[in-house]
N, C-alpha and C. Protein backbone atom coordinates (compact mmCIF):
# COMPACT_ATOMS: atom_id res chain seq x y z
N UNK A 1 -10.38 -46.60 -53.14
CA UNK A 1 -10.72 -46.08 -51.83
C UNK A 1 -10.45 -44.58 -51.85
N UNK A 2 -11.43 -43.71 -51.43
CA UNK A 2 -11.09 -42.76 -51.61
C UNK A 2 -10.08 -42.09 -50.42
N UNK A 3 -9.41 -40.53 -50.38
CA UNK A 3 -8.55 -40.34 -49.58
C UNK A 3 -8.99 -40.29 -48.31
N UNK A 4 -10.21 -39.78 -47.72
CA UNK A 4 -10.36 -40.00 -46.77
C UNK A 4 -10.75 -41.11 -46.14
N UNK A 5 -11.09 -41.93 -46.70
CA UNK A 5 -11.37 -43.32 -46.00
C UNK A 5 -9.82 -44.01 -46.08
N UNK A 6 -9.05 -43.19 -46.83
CA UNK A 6 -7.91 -43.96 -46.89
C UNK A 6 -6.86 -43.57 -45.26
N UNK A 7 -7.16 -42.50 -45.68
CA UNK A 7 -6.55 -41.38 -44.07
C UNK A 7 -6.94 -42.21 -42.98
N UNK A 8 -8.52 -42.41 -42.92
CA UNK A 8 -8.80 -42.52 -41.66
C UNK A 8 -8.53 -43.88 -41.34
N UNK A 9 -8.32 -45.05 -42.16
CA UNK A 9 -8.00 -46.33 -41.99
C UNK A 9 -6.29 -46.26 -41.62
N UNK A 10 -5.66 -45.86 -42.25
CA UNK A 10 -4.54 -45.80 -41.75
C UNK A 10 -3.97 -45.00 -40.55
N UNK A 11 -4.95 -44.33 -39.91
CA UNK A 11 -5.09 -43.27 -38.29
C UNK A 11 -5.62 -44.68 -37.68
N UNK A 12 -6.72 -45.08 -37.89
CA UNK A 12 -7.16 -46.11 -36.91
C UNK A 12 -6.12 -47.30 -37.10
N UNK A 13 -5.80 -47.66 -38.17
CA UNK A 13 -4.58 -48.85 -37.97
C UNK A 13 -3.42 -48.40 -37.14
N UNK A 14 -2.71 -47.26 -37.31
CA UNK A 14 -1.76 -47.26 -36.37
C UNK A 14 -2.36 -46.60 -34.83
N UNK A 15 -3.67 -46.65 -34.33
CA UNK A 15 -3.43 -46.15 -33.32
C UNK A 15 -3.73 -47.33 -33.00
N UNK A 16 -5.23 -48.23 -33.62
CA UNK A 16 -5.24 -49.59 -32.79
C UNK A 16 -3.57 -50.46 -32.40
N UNK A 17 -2.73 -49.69 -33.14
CA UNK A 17 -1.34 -50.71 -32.42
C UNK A 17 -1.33 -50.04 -31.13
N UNK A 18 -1.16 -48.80 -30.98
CA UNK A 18 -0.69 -48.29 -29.86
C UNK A 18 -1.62 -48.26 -28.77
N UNK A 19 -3.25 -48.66 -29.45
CA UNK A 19 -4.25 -48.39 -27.75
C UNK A 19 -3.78 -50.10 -27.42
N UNK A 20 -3.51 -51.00 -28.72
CA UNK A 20 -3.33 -52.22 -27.99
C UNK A 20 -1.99 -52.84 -27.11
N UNK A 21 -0.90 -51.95 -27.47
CA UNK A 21 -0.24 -52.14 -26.11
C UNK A 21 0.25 -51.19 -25.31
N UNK A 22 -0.39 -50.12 -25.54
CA UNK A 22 -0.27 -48.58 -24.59
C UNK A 22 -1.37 -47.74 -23.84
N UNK A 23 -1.40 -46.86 -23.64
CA UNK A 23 -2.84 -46.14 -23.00
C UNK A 23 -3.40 -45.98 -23.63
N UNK A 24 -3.48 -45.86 -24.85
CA UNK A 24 -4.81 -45.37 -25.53
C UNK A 24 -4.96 -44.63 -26.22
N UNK A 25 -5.71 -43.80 -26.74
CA UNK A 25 -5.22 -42.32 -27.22
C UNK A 25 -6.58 -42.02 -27.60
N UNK A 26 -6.63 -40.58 -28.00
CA UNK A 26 -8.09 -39.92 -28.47
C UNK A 26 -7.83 -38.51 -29.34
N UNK A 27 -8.60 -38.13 -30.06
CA UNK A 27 -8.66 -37.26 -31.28
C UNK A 27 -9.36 -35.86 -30.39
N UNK A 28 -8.08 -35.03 -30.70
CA UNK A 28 -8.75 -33.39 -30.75
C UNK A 28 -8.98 -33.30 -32.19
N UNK A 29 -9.91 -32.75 -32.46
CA UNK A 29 -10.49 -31.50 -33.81
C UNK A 29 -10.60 -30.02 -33.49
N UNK A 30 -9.29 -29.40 -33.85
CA UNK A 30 -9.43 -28.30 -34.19
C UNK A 30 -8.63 -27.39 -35.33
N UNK A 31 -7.83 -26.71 -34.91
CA UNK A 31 -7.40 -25.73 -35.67
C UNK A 31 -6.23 -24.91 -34.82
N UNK A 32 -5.11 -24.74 -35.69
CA UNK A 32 -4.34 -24.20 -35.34
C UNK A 32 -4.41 -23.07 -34.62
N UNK A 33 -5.14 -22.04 -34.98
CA UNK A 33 -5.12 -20.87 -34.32
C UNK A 33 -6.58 -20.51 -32.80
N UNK A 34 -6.81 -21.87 -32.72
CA UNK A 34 -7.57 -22.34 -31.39
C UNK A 34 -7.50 -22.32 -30.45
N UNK A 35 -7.64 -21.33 -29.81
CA UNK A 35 -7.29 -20.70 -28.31
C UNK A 35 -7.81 -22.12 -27.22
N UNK A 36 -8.72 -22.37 -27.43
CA UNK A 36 -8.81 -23.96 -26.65
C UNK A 36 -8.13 -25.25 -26.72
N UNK A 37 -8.12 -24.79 -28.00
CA UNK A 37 -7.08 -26.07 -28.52
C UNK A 37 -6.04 -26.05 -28.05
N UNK A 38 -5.06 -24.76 -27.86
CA UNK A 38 -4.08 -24.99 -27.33
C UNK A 38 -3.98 -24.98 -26.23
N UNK A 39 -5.28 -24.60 -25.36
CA UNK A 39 -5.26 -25.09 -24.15
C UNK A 39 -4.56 -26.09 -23.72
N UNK A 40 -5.82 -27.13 -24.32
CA UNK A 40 -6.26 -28.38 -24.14
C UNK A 40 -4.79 -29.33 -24.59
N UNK A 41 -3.69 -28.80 -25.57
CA UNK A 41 -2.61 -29.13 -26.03
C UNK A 41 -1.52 -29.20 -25.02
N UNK A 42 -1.56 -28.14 -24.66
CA UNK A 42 -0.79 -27.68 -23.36
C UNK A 42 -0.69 -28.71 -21.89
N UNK A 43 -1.89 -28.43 -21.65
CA UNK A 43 -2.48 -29.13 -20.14
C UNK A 43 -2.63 -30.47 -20.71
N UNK A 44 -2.63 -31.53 -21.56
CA UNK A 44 -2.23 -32.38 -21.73
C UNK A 44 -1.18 -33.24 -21.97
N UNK A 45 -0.04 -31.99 -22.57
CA UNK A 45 1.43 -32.11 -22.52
C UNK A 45 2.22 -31.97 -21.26
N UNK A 46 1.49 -31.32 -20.87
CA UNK A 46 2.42 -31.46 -19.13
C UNK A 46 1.51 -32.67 -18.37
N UNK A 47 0.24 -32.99 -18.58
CA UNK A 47 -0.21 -33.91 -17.28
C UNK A 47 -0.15 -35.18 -18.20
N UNK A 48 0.65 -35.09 -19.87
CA UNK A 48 1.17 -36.85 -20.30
C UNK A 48 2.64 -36.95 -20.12
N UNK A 49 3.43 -36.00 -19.36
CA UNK A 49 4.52 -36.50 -19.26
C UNK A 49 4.65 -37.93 -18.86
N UNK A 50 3.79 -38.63 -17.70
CA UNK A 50 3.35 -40.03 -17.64
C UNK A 50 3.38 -41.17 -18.61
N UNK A 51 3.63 -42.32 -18.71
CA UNK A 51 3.59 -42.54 -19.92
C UNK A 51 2.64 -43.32 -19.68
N UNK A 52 1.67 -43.36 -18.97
CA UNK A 52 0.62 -44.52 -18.81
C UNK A 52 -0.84 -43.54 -19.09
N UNK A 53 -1.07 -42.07 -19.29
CA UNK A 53 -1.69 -41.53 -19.72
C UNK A 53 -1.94 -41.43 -21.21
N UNK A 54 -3.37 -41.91 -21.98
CA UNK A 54 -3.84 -41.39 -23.34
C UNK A 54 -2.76 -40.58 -24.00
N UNK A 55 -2.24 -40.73 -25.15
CA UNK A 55 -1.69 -40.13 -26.38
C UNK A 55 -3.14 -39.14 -27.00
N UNK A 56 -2.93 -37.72 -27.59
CA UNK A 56 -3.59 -36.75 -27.60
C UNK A 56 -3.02 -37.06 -28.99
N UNK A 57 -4.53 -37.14 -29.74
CA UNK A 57 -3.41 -37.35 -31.88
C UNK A 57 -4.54 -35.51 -31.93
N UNK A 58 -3.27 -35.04 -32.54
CA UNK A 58 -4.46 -33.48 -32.81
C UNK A 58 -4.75 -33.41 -34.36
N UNK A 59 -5.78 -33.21 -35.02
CA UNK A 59 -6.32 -33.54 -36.15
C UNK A 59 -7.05 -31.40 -36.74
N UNK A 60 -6.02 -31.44 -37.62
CA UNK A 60 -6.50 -30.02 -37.83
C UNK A 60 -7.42 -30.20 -38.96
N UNK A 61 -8.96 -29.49 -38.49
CA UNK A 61 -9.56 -29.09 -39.90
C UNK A 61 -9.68 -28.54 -40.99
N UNK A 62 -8.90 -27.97 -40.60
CA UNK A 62 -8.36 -27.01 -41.89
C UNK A 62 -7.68 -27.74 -42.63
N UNK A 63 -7.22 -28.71 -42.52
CA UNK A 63 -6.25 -29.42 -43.44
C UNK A 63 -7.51 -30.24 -44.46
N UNK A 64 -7.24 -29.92 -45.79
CA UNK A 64 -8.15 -31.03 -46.68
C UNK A 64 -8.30 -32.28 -46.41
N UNK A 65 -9.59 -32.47 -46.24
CA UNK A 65 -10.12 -33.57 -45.68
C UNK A 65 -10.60 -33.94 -44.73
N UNK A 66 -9.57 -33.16 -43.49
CA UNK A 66 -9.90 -33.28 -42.16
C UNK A 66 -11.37 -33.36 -41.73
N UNK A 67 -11.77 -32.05 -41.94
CA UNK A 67 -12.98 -31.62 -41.56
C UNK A 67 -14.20 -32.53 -42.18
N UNK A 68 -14.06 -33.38 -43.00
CA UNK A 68 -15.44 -34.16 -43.68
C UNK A 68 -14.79 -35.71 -43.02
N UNK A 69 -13.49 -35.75 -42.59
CA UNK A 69 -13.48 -37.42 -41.71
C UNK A 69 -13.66 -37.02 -40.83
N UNK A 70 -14.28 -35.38 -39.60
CA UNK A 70 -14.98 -35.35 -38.39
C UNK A 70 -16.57 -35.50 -38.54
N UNK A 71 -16.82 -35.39 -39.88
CA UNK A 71 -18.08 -35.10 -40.24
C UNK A 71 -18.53 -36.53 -40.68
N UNK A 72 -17.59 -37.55 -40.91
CA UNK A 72 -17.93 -38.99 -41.38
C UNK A 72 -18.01 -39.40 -40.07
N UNK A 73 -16.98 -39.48 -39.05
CA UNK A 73 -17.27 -40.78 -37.76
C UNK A 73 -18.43 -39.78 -36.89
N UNK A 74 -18.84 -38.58 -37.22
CA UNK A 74 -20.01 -38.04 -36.33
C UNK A 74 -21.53 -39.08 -37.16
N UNK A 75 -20.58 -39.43 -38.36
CA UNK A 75 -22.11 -39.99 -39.00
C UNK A 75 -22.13 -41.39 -38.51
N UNK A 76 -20.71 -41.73 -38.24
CA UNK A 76 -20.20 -43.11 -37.87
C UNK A 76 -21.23 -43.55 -36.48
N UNK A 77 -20.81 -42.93 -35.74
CA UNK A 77 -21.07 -42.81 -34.64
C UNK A 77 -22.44 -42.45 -34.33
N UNK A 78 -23.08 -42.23 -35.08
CA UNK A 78 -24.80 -41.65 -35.42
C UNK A 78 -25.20 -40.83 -34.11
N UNK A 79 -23.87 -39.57 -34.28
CA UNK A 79 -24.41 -38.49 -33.71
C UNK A 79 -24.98 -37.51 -34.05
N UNK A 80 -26.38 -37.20 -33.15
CA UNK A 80 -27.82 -36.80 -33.30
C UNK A 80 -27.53 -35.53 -33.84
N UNK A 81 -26.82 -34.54 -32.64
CA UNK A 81 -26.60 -33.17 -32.53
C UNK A 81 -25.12 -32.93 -32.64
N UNK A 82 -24.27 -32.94 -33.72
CA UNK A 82 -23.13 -32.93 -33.64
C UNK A 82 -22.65 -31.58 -32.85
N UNK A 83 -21.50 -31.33 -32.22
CA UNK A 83 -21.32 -29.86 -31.67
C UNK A 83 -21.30 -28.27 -32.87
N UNK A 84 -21.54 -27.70 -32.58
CA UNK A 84 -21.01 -26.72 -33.68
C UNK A 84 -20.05 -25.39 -32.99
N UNK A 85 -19.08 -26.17 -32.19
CA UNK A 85 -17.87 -25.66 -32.22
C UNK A 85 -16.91 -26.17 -31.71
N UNK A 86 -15.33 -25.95 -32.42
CA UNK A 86 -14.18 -26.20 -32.06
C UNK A 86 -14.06 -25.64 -30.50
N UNK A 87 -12.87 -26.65 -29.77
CA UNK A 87 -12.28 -27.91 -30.60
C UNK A 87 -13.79 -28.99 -29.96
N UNK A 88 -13.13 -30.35 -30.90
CA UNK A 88 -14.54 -31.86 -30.93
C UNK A 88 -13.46 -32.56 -30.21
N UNK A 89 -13.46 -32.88 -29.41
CA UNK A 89 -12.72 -34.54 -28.72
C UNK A 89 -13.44 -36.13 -29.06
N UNK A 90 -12.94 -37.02 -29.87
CA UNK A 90 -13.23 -38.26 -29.53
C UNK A 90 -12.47 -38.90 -28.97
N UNK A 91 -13.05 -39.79 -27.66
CA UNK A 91 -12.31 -40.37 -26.68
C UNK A 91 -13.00 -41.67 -26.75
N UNK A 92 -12.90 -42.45 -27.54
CA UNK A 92 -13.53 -43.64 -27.58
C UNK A 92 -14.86 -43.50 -28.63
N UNK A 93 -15.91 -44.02 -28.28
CA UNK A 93 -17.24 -44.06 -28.49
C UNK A 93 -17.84 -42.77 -28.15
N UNK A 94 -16.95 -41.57 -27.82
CA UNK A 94 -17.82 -40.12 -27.48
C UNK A 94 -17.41 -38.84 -28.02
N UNK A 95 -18.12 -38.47 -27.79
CA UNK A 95 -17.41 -36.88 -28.69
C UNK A 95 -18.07 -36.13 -27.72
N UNK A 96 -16.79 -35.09 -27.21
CA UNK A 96 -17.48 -34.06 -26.58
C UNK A 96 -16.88 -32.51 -27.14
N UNK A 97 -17.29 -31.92 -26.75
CA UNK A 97 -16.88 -30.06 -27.71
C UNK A 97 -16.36 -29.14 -26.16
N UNK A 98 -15.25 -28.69 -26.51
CA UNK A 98 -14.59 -27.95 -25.68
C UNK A 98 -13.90 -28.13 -24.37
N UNK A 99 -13.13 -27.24 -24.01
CA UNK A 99 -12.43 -27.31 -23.03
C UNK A 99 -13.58 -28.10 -21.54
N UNK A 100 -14.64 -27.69 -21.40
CA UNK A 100 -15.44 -27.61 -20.31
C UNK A 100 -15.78 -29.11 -20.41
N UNK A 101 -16.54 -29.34 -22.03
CA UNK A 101 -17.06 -30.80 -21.89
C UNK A 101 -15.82 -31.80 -21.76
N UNK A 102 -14.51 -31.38 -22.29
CA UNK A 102 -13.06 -32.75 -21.76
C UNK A 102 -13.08 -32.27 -20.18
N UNK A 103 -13.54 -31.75 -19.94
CA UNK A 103 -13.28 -31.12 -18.04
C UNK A 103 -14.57 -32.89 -17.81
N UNK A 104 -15.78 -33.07 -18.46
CA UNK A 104 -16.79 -33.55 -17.67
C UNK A 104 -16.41 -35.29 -17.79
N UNK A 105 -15.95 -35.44 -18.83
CA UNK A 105 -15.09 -36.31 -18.69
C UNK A 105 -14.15 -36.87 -18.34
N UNK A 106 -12.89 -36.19 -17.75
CA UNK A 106 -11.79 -36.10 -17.75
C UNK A 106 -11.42 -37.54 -16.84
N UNK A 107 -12.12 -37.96 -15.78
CA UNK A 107 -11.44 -38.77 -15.41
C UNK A 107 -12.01 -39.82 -15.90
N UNK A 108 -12.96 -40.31 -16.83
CA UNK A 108 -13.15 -41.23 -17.65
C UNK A 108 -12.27 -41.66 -18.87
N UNK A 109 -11.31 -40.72 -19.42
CA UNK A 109 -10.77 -40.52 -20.38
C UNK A 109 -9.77 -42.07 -20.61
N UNK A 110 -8.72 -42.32 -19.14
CA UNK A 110 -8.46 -43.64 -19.31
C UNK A 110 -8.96 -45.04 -19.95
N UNK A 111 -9.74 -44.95 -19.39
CA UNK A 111 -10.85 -46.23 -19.87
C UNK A 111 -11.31 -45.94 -21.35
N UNK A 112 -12.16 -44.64 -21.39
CA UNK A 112 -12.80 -44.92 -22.61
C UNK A 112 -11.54 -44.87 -24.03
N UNK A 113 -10.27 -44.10 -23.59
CA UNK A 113 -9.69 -44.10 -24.56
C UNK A 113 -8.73 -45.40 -24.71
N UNK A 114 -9.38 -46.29 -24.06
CA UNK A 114 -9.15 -48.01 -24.85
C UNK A 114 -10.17 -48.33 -25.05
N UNK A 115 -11.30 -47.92 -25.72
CA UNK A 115 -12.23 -48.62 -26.49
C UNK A 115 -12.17 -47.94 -27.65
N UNK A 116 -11.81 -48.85 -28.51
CA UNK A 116 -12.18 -48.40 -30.29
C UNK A 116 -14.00 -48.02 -30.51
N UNK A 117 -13.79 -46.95 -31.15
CA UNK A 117 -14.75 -46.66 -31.91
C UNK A 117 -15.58 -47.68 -33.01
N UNK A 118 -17.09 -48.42 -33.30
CA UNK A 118 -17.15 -49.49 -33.63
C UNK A 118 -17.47 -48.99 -35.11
């Protein structure tokens, strides 16, 4: 198996424990030095003090590999027009790009981030 299929099976095994008896959780893609990203890091760290709110897993591209397992579940997921810019959110079955598009979602985020990706 190669490493990234190895990565990403063992990300989806331990989160399916935690969406199955916790809120859920969903994938930022970005990069450390991501002015949105750390937005989006931020304003999620103060509004999950909750504990019944989505777990935020942050997935840097820069790290080897990263960037071609965002580029595998976009294939996964047989998305048309992938975004072409940081940060990518998957919240279930969706991917949206940036601060604005997690804004259009935002109060969907519960729900969809208990559905596994198929």
């Amino acid at each position: 198996m190669t490493t990234i299929k190895f990565a990403f099976f063992l990300a989806v095994a331990a989160l399916t424990v935690v969406a199955a008896d916790g809120p859920g959780w969903f994938i930022l893609f970005g990069s450390q030095g991501c002015a949105e990203c750390e937005e989006l890091k931020t304003m999620w760290r103060d509004y999950g003090r909750d504990k019944s709110v989505p777990v935020m897993v942050f997935v840097d591209i820069e790290q080897t590999g990263n960037y071609q397992l965002l580029k595998r579940i976009e294939q996964q997921l047989s998305i048309s027009q992938p975004a072409s810019t940081f940060p990518i959110l998957l919240v279930g079955d969706r991917m949206v790009s940036g601060v604005a598009g997690f804004f259009d979602i935002f109060d969907d985020v519960p729900v969809l981030s208990q559905q596994m990706p198929e």
